[in-house]
Protein backbone atom coordinates (compact mmCIF):
# COMPACT_ATOMS: atom_id res chain seq x y z
CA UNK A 1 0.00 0.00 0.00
CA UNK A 2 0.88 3.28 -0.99
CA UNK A 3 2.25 6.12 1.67
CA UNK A 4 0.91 9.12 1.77
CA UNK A 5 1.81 12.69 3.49
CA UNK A 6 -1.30 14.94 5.07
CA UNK A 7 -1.05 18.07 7.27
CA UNK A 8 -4.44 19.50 9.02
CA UNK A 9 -4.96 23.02 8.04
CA UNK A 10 -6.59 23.47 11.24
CA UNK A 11 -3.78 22.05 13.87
CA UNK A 12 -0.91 21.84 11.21
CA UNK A 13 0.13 18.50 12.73
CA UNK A 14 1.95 16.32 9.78
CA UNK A 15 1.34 12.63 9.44
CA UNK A 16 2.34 9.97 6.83
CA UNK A 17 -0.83 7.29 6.46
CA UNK A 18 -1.03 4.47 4.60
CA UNK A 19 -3.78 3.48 2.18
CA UNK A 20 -5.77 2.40 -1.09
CA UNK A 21 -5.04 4.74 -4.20
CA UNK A 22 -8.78 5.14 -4.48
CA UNK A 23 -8.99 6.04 -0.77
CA UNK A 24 -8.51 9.87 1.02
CA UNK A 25 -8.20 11.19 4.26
CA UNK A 26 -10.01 14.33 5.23
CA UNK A 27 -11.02 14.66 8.87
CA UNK A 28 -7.80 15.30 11.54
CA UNK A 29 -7.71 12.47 14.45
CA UNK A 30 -6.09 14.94 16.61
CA UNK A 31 -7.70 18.02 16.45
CA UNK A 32 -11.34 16.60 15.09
CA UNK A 33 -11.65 18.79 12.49
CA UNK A 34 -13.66 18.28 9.59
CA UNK A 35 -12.24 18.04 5.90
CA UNK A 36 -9.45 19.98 6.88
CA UNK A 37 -6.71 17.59 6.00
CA UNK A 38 -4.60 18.42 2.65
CA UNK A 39 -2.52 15.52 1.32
CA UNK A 40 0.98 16.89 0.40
CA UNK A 41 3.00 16.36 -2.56
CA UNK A 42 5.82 14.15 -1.91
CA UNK A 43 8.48 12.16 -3.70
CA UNK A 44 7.99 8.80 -3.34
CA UNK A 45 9.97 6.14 -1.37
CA UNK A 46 12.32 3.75 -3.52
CA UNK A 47 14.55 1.46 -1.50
CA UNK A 48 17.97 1.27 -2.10
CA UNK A 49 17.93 -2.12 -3.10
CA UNK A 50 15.46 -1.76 -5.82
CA UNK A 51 18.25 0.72 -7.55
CA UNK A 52 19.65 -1.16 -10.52
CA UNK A 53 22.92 0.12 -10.64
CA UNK A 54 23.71 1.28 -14.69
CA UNK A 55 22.87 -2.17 -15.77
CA UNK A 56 21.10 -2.46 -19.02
CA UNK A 57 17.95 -5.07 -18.84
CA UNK A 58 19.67 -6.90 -21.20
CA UNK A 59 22.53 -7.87 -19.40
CA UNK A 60 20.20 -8.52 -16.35
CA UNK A 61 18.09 -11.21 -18.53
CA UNK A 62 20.96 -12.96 -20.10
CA UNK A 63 22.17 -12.99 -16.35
CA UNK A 64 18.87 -14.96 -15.38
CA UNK A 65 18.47 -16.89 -18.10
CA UNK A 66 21.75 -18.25 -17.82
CA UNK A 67 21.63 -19.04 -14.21
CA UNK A 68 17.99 -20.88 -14.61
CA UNK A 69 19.71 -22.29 -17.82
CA UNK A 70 22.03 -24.25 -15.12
CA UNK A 71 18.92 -25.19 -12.88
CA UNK A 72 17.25 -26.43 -15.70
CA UNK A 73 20.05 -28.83 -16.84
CA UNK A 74 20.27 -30.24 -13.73
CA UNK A 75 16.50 -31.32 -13.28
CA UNK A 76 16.99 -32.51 -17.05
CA UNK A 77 19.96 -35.13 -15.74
CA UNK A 78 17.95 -35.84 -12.77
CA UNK A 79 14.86 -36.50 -14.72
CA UNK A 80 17.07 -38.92 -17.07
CA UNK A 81 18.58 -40.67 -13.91
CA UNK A 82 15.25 -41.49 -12.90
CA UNK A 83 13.38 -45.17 -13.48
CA UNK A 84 9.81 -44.67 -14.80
CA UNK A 85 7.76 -47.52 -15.12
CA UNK A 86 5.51 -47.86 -18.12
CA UNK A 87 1.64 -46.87 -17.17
């Protein structure tokens, strides 16, 4: 779920919230006013992690088809080791 920023025009308390895109907040919990919350533009939060560093998609597919390439070898030997009896 998406995070989103609000400040109460009334109080002018800040708070980050969590919810649907199709969902709003309007009335403050702390001060109990009514509509007077104003979502805030904000930039949004990207992990670190998700960062590709200057790789080009390319090279990060070859990269993961090779490595299931390897995977997939290995269940082929296994499946070849294997007895099946006729049905």
């Amino acid at each position: 779920m998406p995070r989103y920023k609000y400040r109460c025009a009334q109080c002018e308390i800040s708070k980050a919230v969590f919810h649907l895109i199709s969902e709003t907040l309007s009335d403050c919990d702390e001060c109990g006013g009514v509509e007077t919350m104003e979502k805030l533009v904000s930039t949004p939060h990207i992990k670190k992690d998700a960062v590709i560093e200057k790789q080009e998609i390319g090279d990060i597919t070859k990269e993961h088809i090779e490595a299931n390439r390897e995977i997939l070898e290995q269940q082929k030997q296994e499946a070849k080791e294997e007895n099946y009896e006729p049905s």
